[in-house]
Protein backbone atom coordinates (compact mmCIF):
# COMPACT_ATOMS: atom_id res chain seq x y z
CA UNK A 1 -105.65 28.45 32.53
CA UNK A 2 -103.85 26.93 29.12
CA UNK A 3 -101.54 30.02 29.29
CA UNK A 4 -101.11 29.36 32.65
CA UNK A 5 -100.11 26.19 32.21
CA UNK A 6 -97.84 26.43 29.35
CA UNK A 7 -95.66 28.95 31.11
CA UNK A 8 -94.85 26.52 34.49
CA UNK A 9 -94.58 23.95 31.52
CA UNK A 10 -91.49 26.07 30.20
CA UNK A 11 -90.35 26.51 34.08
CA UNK A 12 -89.96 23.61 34.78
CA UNK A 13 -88.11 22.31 31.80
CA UNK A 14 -85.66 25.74 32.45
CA UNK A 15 -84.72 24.73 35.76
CA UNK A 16 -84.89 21.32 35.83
CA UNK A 17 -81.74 19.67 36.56
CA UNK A 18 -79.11 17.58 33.87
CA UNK A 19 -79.74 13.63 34.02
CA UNK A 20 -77.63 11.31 36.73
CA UNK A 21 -76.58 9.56 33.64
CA UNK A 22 -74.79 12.99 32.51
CA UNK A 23 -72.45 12.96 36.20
CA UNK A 24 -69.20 12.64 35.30
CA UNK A 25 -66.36 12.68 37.75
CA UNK A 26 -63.78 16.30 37.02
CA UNK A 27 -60.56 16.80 38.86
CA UNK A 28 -59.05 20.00 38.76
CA UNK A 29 -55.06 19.83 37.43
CA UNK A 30 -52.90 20.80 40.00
CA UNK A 31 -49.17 21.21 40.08
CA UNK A 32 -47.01 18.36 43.11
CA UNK A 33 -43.29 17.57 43.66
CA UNK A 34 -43.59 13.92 42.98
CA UNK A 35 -41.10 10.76 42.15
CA UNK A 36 -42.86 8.38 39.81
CA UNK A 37 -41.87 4.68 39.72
CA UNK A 38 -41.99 2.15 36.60
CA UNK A 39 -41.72 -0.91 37.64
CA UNK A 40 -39.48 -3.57 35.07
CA UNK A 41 -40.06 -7.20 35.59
CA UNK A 42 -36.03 -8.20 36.55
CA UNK A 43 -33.78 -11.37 36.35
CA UNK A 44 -30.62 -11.51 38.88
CA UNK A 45 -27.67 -12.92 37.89
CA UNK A 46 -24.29 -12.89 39.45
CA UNK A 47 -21.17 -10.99 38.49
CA UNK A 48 -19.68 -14.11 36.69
CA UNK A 49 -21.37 -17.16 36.37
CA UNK A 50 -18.95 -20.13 35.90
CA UNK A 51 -19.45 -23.46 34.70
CA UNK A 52 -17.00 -25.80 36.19
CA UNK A 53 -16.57 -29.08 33.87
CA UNK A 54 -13.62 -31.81 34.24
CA UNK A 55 -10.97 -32.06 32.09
CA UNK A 56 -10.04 -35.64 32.62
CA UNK A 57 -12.09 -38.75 32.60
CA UNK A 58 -12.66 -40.77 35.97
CA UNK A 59 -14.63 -41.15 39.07
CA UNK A 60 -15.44 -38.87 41.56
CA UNK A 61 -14.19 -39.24 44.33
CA UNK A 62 -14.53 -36.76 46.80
CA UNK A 63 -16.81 -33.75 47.44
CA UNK A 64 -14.78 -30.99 48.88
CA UNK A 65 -17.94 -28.68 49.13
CA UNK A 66 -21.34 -28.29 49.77
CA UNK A 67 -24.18 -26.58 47.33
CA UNK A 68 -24.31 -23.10 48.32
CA UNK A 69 -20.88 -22.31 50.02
CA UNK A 70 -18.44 -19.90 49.55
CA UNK A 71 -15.39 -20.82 47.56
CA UNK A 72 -12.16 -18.16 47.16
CA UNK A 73 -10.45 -18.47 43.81
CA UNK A 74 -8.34 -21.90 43.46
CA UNK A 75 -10.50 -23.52 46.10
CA UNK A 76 -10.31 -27.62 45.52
CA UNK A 77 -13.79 -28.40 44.87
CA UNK A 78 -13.79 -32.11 43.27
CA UNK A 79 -11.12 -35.15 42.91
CA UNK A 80 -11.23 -37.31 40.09
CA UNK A 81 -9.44 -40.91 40.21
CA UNK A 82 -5.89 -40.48 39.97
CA UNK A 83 -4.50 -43.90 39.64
CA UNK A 84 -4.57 -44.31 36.07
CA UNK A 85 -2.98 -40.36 35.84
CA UNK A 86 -0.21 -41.61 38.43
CA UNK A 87 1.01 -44.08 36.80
CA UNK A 88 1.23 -42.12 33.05
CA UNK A 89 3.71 -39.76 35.22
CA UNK A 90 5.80 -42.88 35.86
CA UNK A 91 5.60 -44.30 32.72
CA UNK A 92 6.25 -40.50 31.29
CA UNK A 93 9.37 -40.61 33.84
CA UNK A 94 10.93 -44.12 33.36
CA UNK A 95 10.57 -43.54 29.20
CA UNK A 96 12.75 -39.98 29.73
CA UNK A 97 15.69 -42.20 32.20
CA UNK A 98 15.52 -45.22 29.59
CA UNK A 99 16.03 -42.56 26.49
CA UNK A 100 18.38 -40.79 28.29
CA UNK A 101 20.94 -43.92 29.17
CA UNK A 102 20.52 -44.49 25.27
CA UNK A 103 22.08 -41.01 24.40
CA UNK A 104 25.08 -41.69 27.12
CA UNK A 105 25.72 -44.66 25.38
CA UNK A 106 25.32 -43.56 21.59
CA UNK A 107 27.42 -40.63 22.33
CA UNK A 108 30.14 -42.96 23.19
CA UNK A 109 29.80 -44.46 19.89
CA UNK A 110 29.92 -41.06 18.01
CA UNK A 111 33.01 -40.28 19.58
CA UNK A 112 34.60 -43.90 18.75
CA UNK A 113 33.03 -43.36 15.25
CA UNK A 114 34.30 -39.94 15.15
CA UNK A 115 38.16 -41.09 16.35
CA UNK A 116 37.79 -44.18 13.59
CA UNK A 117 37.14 -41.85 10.61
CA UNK A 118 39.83 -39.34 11.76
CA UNK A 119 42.25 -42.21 11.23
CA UNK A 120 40.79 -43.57 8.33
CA UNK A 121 39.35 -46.52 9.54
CA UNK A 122 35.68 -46.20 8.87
CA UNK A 123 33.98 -43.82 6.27
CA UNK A 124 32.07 -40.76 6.71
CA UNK A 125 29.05 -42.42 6.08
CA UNK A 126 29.58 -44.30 8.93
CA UNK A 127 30.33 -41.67 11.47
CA UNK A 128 27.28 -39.65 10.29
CA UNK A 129 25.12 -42.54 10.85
CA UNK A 130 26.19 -42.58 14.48
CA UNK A 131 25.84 -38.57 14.81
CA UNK A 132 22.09 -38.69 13.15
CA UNK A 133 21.02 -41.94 16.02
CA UNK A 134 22.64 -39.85 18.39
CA UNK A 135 19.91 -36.76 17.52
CA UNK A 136 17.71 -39.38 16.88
CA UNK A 137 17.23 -39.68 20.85
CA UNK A 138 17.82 -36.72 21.43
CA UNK A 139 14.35 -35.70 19.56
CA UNK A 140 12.60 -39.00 21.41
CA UNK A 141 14.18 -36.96 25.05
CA UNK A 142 12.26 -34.27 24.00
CA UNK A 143 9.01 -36.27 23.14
CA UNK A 144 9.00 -37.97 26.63
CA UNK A 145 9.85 -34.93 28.11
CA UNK A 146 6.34 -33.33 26.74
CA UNK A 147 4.85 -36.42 27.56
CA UNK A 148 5.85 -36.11 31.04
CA UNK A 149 4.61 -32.50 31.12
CA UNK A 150 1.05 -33.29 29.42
CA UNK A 151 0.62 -36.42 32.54
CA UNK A 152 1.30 -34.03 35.17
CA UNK A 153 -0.98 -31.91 33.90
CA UNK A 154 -3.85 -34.89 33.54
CA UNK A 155 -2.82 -35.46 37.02
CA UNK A 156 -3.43 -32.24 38.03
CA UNK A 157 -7.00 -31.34 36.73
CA UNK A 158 -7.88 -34.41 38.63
CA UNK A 159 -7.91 -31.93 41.20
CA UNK A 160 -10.63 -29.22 39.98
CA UNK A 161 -10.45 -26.22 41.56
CA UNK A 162 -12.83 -22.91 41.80
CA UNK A 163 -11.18 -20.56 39.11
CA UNK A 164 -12.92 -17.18 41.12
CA UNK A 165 -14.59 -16.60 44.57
CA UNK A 166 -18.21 -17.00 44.76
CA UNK A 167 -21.09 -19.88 45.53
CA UNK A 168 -21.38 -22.99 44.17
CA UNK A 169 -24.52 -24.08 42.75
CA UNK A 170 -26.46 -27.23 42.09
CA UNK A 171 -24.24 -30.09 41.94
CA UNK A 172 -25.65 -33.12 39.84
CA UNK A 173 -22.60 -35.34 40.34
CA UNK A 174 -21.53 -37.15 43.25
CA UNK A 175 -19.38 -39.34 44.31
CA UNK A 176 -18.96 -42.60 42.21
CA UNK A 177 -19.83 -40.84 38.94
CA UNK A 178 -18.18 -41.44 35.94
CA UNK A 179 -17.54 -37.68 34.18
CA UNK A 180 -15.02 -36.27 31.35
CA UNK A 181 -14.53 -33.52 29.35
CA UNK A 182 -17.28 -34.51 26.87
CA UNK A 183 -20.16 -34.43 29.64
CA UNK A 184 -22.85 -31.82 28.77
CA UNK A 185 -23.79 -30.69 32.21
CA UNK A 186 -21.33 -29.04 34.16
CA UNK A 187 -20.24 -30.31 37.66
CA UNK A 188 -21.48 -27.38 39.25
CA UNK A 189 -21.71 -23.40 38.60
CA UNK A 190 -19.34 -20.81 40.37
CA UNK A 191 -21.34 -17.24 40.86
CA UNK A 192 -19.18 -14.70 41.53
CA UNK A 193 -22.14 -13.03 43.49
CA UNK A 194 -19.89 -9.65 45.10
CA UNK A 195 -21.84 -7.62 42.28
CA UNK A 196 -25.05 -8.71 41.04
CA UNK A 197 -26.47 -7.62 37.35
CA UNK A 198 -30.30 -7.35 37.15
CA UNK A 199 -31.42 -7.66 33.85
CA UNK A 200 -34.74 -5.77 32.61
CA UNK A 201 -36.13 -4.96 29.44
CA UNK A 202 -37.59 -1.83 28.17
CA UNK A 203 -39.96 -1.31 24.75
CA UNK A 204 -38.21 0.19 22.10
CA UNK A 205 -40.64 3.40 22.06
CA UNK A 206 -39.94 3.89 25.75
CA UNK A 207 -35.93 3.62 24.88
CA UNK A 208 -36.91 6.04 21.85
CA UNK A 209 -38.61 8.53 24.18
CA UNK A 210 -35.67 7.98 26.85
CA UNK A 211 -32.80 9.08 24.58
CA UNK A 212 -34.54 11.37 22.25
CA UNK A 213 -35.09 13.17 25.69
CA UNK A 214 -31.64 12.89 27.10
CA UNK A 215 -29.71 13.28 23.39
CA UNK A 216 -28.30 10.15 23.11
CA UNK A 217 -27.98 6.65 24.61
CA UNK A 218 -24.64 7.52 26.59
CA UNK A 219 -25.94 10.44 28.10
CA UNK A 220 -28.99 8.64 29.08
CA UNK A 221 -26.99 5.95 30.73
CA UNK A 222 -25.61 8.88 32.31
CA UNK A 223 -28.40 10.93 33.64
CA UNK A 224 -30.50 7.76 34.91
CA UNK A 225 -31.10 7.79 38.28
CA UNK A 226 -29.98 5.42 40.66
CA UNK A 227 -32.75 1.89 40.48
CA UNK A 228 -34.21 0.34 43.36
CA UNK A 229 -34.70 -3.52 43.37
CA UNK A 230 -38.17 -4.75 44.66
CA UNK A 231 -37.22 -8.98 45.35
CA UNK A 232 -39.64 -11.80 44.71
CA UNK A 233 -41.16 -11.42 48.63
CA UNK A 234 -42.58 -7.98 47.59
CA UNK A 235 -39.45 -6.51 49.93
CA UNK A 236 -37.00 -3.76 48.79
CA UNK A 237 -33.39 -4.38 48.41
CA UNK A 238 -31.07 -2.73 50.61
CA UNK A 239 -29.20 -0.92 48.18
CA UNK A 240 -29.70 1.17 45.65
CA UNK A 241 -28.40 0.16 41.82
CA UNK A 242 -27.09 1.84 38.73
CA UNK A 243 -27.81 1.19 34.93
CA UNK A 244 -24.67 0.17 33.32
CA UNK A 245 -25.81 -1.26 29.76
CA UNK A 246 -28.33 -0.84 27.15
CA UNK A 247 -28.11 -3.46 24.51
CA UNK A 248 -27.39 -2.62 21.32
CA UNK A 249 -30.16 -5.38 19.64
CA UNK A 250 -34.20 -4.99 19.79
CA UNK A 251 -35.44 -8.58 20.07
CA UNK A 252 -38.11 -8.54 16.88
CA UNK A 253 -40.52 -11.30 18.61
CA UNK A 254 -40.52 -9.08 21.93
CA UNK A 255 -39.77 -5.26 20.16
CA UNK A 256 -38.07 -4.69 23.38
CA UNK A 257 -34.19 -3.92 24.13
CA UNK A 258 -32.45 -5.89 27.49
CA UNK A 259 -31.02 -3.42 29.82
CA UNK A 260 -28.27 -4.26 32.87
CA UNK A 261 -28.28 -2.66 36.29
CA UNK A 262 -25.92 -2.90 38.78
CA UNK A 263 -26.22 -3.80 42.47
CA UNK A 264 -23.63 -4.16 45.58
CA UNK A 265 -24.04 -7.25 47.12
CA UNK A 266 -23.34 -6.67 50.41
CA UNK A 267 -24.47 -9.91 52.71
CA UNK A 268 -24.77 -11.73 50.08
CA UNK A 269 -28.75 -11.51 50.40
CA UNK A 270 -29.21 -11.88 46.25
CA UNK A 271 -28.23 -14.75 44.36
CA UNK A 272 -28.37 -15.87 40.84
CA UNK A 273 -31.09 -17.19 38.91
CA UNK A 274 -33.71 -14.85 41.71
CA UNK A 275 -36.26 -13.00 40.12
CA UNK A 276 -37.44 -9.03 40.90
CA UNK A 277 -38.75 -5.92 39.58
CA UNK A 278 -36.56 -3.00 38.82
CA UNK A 279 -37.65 0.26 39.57
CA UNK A 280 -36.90 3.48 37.97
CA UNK A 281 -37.38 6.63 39.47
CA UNK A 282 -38.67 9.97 38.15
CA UNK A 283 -38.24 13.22 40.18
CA UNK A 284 -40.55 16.41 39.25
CA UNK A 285 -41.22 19.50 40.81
CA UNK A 286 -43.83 21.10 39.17
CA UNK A 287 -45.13 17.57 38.10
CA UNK A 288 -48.91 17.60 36.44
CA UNK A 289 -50.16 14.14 37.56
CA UNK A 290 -53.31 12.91 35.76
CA UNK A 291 -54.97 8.81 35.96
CA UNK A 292 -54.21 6.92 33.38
CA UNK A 293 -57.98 6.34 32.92
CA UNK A 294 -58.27 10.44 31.94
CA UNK A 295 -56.47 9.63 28.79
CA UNK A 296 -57.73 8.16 25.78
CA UNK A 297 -55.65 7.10 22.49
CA UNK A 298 -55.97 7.87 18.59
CA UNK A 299 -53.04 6.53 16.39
CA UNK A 300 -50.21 6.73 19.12
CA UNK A 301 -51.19 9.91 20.50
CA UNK A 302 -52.72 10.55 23.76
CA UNK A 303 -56.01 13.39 24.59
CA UNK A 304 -57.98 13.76 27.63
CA UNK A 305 -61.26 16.15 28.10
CA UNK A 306 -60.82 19.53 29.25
CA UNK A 307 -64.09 21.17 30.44
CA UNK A 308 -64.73 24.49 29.91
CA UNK A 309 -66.91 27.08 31.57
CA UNK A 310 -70.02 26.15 30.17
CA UNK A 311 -69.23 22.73 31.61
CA UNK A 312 -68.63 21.61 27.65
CA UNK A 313 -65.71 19.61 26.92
CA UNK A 314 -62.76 19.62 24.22
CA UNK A 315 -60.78 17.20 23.24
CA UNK A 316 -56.78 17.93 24.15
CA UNK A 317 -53.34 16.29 22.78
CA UNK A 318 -50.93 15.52 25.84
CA UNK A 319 -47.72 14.82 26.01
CA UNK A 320 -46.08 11.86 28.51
CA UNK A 321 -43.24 10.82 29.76
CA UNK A 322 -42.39 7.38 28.81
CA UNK A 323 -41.96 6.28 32.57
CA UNK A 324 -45.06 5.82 34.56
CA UNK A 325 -46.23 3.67 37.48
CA UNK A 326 -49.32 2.25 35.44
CA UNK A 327 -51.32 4.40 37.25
CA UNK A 328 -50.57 8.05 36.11
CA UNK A 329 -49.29 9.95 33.56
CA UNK A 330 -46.96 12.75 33.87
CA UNK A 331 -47.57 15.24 31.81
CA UNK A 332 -45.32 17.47 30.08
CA UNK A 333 -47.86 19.62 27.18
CA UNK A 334 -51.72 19.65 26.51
CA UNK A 335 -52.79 20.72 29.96
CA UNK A 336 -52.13 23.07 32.75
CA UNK A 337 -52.75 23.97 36.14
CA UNK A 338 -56.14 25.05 36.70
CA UNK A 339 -57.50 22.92 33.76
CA UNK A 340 -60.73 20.92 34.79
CA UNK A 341 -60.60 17.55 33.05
CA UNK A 342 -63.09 14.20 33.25
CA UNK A 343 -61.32 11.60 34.79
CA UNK A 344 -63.94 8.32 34.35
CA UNK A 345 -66.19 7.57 31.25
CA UNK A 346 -63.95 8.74 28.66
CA UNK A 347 -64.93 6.06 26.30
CA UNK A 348 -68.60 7.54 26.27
CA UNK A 349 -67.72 11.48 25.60
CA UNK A 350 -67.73 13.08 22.28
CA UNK A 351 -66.22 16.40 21.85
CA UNK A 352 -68.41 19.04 22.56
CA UNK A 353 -70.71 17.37 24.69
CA UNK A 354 -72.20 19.52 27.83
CA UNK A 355 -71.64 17.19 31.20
CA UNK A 356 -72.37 17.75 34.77
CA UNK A 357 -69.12 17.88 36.60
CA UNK A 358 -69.10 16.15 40.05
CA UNK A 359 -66.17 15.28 42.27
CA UNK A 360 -64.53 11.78 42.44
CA UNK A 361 -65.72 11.81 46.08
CA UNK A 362 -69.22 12.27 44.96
CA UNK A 363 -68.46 9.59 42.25
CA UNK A 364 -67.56 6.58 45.17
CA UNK A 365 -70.46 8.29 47.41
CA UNK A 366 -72.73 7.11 44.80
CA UNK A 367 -71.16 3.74 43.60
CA UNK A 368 -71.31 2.83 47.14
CA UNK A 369 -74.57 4.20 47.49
CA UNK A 370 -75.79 1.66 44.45
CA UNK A 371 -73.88 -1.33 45.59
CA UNK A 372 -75.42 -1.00 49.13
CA UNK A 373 -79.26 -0.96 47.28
CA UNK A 374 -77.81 -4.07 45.88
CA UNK A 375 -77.05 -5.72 48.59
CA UNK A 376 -80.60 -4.88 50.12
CA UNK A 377 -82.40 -5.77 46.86
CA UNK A 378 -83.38 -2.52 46.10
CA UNK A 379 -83.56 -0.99 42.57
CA UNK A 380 -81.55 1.92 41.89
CA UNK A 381 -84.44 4.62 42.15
CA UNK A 382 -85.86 3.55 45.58
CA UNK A 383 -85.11 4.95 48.71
């Protein structure tokens, strides 16, 4: 009866089965045509934004447009008090007739000075006195002459005028307010708005990866695919976007590197100062998709599981491209098609380790099996 005994003993423990608490969820690597998407938090800015200050001190005082229209290059916008600008011109004016009466009348006396000392009358000295007066206004002409030119000009900037076609922004000063060239804030702002650049930045290991991949940063530039805009209401943009620019400077309190795309902005839909995300696409054939949660990091470098035969698993090096959707990983070395790998619980496996593979289905079967006892107050063993 003891031999007995000890033999269904050793039976039992042969086939019984591997722990719950050794389950872990496998996938089986599999080869897709896919486009990835990494998403870039974005800031929209127009084309040319321009700051439109007064050159002359005065009043406003008229508005000749509204926040938010559409001005075309040399559009009127503001007028600034002109009374004190009007009456420089005249003053500019009367000072050029009064100088210019004086030169008729000294060049009278240079040639009565100049007939005197022909005959002997007077000396040299004195007909060179007349001859240096007589340039003498001629040099003040000249003065009030760019006198007159710098008062039309005053007069004319109290007319300030869009210096490119766009949409005028905020505009803090109205009519009544006192405003010169020394004011900090600007009347208003001018975006140029036809093109749009988004600006996104990348890390400097993903701009590493990106270039080191494509041999360079021009022919990166080149190769990127066209960029899709996602706008603050969660809504695609129309139009699809090109990167133009890669700046040349890694921000050291960021360690990332400000890139420019470039939209059509047809409609006039965006406008600067909006907000986005900027997404970059990545087209594979034969892509190897794994989660993000497969992977597991040592110094830099990324490993997942592999399960073998015996349902034992090995630790594996991958290899990623630098875009991703924060999701998955696309995989260019460490695994193939065919490979089983754990896909939850990484944190808790040590190379080597024998696991009971189960499917991710059977995985959320079970979770929801266990949240459901919770709800009914049940502990997990009951049934």
């Amino acid at each position: 009866m003891l031999s007995a005994a000890l033999i269904l003993s050793g039976c039992s423990k042969k086939n019984a089965m591997p722990s719950a608490g050794n389950d872990y969820a496998v996938m089986t690597v599999k080869t897709s045509e896919t486009e990835l998407n990494t998403s870039y938090p974005a800031i929209i800015k127009g084309q040319q934004d321009i700051e439109i200050r007064s050159k002359v001190s005065g009043h406003i005082t008229r508005l000749l447009v509204d926040e938010g229209a559409f001005v075309r290059a040399g559009q009127p916008l503001f007028e600034i008090d002109r009374t004190q600008y009007q009456a420089a011109v005249k003053a500019a004016e009367a000072q050029i007739n009064v100088t210019k009466s004086s030169i008729a009348t000294q060049e009278l006396t240079v040639a009565n000075k100049k007939m005197l000392h022909e005959k002997g009358i007077i000396s040299k000295y004195d007909y060179d006195m007349a001859v240096n007066s007589l340039e003498g206004l001629k040099a003040q002409l000249a003065a009030a002459q760019a006198q007159l030119t710098n008062a039309k000009d005053q007069l004319r900037f109290c007319t300030i005028s869009s210096p490119s076609e766009g949409v005028v922004g905020e505009i803090p000063f109205r009519v009544g307010s006192l405003v010169s060239a020394s004011t900090t804030q600007p009347l208003t702002t001018v975006s140029n708005i036809s093109k749009m650049y988004v600006y996104f930045s990348m890390t400097e290991k993903q701009l590493l990866g990106l270039t080191r991949e494509k041999g360079g940063i021009k022919e990166a530039i080149a190769q990127m695919p066209a960029v899709k805009l996602i706008l603050a209401d969660g809504k695609e943009f129309g139009q699809t976007g090109d990167i133009s620019a890669i700046s040349g400077v890694i921000d050291r309190n960021t360690g990332s590197v400000q890139m420019r795309a470039t939209f059509d902005n047809t409609g006039l839909l965006l406008r600067s100062g909006g907000t986005g995300s900027i997404l970059i696409p990545t087209h594979e054939k034969n892509a190897i998709l794994i989660p993000q949660k497969a992977t597991y990091e040592i110094q830099d470098k990324k490993f997942v599981y592999i399960v073998g035969a015996d349902n034992k698993i090995k630790n594996s090096e991958i290899t990623v491209l630098p875009q991703n959707d924060g999701k998955d990983y696309l995989v260019t070395s460490g695994v193939k098609a065919g490979d089983r790998i754990v896909i939850e619980g990484v944190s808790k496996l040590k190379n080597g380790m024998e696991i009971t593979p189960i499917s991710p289905e059977k995985v959320a079967e079970k979770q929801a099996k266990a949240r459901q006892h919770m709800k009914d107050g049940k502990l997990p063993n009951e049934e």
